[in-house]
Every structure is written in structure tokens, then in C-alpha cells.
Protein backbone atom coordinates (compact mmCIF):
# COMPACT_ATOMS: atom_id res chain seq x y z
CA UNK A 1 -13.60 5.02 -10.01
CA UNK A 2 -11.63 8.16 -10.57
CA UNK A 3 -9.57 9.03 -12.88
CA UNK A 4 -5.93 9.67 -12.74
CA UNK A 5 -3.06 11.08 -14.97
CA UNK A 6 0.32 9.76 -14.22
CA UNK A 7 3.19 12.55 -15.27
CA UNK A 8 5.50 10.31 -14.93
CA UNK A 9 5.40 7.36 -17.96
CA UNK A 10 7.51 5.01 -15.58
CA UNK A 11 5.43 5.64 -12.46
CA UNK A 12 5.34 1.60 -12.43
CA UNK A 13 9.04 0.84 -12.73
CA UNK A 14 9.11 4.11 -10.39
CA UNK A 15 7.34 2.70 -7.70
CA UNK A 16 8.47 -0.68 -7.43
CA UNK A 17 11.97 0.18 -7.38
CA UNK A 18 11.34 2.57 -4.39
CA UNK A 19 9.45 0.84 -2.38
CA UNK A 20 10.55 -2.64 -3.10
CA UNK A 21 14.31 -1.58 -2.11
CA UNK A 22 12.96 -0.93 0.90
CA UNK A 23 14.70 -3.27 3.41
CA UNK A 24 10.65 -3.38 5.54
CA UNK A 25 9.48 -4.10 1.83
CA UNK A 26 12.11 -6.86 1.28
CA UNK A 27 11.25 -8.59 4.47
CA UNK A 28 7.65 -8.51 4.73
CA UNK A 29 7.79 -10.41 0.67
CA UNK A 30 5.05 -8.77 -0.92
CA UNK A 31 4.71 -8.43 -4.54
CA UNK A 32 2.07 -5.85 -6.66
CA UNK A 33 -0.48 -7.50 -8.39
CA UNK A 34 -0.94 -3.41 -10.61
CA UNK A 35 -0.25 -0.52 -10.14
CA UNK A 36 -2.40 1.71 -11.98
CA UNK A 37 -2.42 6.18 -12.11
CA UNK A 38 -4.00 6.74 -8.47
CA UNK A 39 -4.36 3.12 -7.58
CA UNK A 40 -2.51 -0.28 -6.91
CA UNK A 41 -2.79 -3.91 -5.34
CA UNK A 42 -0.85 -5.68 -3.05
CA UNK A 43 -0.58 -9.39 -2.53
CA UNK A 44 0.61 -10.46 0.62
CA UNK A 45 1.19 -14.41 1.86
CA UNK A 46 -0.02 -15.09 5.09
CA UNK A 47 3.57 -16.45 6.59
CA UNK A 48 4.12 -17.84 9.94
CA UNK A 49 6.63 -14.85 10.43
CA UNK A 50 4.43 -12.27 10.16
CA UNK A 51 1.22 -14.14 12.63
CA UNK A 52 -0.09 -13.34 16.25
CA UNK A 53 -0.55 -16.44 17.97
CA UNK A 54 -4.14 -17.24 16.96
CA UNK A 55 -2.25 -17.63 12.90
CA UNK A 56 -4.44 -13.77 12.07
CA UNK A 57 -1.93 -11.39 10.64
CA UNK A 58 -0.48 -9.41 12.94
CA UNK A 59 -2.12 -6.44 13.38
CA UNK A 60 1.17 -3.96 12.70
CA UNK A 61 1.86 -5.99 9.68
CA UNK A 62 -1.94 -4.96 8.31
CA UNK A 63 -0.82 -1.48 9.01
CA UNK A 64 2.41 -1.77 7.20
CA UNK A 65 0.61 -2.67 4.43
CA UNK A 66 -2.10 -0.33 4.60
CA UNK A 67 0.79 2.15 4.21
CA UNK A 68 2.61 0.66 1.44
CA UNK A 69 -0.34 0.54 -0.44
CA UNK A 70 -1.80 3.79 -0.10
CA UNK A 71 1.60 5.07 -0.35
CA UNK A 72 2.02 3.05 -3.57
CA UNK A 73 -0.88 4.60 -5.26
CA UNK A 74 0.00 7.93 -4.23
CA UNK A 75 3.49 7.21 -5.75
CA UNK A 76 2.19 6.96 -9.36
CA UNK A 77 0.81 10.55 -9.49
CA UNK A 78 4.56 11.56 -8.50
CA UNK A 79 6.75 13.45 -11.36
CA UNK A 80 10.01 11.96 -12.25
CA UNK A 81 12.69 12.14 -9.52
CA UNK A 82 10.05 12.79 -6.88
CA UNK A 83 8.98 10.18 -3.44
CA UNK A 84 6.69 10.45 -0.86
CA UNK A 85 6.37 10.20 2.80
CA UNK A 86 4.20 9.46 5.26
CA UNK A 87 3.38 12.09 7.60
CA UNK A 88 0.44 10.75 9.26
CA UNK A 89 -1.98 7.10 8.68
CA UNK A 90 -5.05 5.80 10.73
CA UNK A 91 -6.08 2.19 10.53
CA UNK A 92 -9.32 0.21 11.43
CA UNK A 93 -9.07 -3.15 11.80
CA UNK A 94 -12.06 -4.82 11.35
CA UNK A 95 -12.20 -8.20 11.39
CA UNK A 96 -8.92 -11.10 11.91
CA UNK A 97 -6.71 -10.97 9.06
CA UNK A 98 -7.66 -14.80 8.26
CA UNK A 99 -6.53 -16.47 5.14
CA UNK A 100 -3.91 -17.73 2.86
CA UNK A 101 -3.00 -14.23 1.92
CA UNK A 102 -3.90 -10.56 2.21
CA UNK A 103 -4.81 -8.05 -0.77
CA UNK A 104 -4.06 -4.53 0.38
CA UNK A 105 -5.64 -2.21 -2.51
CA UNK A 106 -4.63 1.17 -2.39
CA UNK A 107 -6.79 4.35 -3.64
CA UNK A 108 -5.34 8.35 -4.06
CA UNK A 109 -8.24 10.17 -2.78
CA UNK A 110 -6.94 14.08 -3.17
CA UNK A 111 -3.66 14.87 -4.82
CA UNK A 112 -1.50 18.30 -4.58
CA UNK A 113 1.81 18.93 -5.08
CA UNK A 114 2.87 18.80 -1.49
CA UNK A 115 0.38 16.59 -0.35
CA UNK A 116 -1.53 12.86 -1.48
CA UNK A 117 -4.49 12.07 0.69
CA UNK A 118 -4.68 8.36 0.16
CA UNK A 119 -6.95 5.16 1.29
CA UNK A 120 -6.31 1.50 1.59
CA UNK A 121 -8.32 -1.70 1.83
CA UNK A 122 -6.94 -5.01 3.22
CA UNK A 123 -9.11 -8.19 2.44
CA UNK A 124 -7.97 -11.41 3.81
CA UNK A 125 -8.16 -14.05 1.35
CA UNK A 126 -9.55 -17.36 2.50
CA UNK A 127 -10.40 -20.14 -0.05
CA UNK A 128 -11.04 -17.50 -2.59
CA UNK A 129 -13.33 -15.63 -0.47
CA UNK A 130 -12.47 -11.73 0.45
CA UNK A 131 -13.05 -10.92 3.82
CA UNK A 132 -12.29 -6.91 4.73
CA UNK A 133 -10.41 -6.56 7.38
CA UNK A 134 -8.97 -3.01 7.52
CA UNK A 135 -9.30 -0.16 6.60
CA UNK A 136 -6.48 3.12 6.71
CA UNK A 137 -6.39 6.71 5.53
CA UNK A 138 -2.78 8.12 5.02
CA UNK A 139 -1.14 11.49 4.15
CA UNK A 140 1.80 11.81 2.26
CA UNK A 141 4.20 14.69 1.60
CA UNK A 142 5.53 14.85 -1.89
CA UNK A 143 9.61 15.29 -1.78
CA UNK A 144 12.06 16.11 -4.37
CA UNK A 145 14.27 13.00 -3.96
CA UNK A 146 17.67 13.76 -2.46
CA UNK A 147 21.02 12.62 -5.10
């Protein structure tokens, strides 16, 4: 696992706050499970809401994820007062989101100042059993935040 220096000594507070005042964020009911320099967790419940008709996730809800949590990560190498954006994400899904929840785990794979090349993994949780189901890379361009 690589290691990671946060320059910001709130990055968790940080993050939260920006992503979970998100109104996408608010809806979708996720909470983090850590957020760590370079890395985080996401716990999703499977909800009826959020379901294609076989009860699977729905495949644009994996991908929201995906995004949130590589996004996430990339968010705790940020510097105070900074945010980041995503400019461009790929996703394989590979197997049905099945379970009673999903764990997206997010991973910062190259960091600049402009740019955060990130990763995410989404396991579907099924009586305690991980199951991957998806996989995303994401880029993300670093942004002074606007007052």
C-alpha cells in the first residue's frame, strides 16, 4: 500500500463536508467507513430506491460511487481551501451488485497539483461475503475553491 502525506490536517472533516453536502451525496445515503491520506471506504445500503428490477444495484448508482470514492481519496491529498473535479472516469462492472450493501474503496494512484489519477473498488456485500463487482479509474482536476 502506498504511502500518502495529507497537507491538509483536516483532510477528513474536509472531505466529508464537501462531498456529503452534496445534494447526489445526500440522496444516495452513504456514509465513510475512513478516510485515510490517498485512500477511503464507502458503505453503501442496498435500498429499493437505488435497484434495477432484478434487486442488483443499479448500474449508474455503482458508478456514482465509484466516483465518490475515488474522488474521496483524491480529496485528502488536497491543501486547505482546495476541491476536485472530475474530468473524466471509466467503470467495469463485473459481476451484479448483489447484497445487503456495497463497499466502494477508493485508492489515489498518481497525484500532481493539477491532476489526481485515482481507482475505485466496489464489492457487494452478501452475508458477510465480498463479491467485486466494479471496478473505475477517474481523473480529477485540483481547483482552488471559489468564495
Amino acid at each position: 500500500m502506498q504511502e500518502f502525506t495529507a497537507s491538509n490536517p483536516d483532510y477528513d472533516a474536509h472531505v466529508q463536508a464537501a462531498v456529503l453536502s452534496m445534494p447526489a451525496a445526500r440522496l444516495l445515503g452513504f456514509h465513510y467507513n475512513y478516510l485515510k491520506p490517498g485512500y477511503c471506504e464507502i458503505e453503501q445500503p442496498t435500498r429499493k430506491e437505488l435497484t434495477q428490477h432484478n434487486g442488483y444495484l443499479q448500474g449508474g448508482i455503482i458508478g456514482t460511487l465509484a466516483d465518490f470514492a475515488a474522488g474521496s481519496a483524491a480529496g485528502t491529498l488536497l491543501p486547505p481551501g482546495w476541491v476536485n473535479m472530475t474530468t473524466d472516469f471509466t467503470v467495469k462492472l463485473i459481476a451484479p451488485a448483489d447484497g445487503e450493501q456495497v463497499l466502494a474503496r477508493g485508492r489515489v494512484i498518481s497525484a500532481t497539483h493539477n491532476t489526481t489519477v485515482a481507482a475505485a473498488e466496489l464489492f457487494a456485500i452478501k452475508q458477510g461475503k465480498e463479491t467485486l463487482c466494479a471496478t473505475a479509474l477517474v481523473t480529477l482536476r485540483n481547483i482552488p475553491l471559489r468564495a
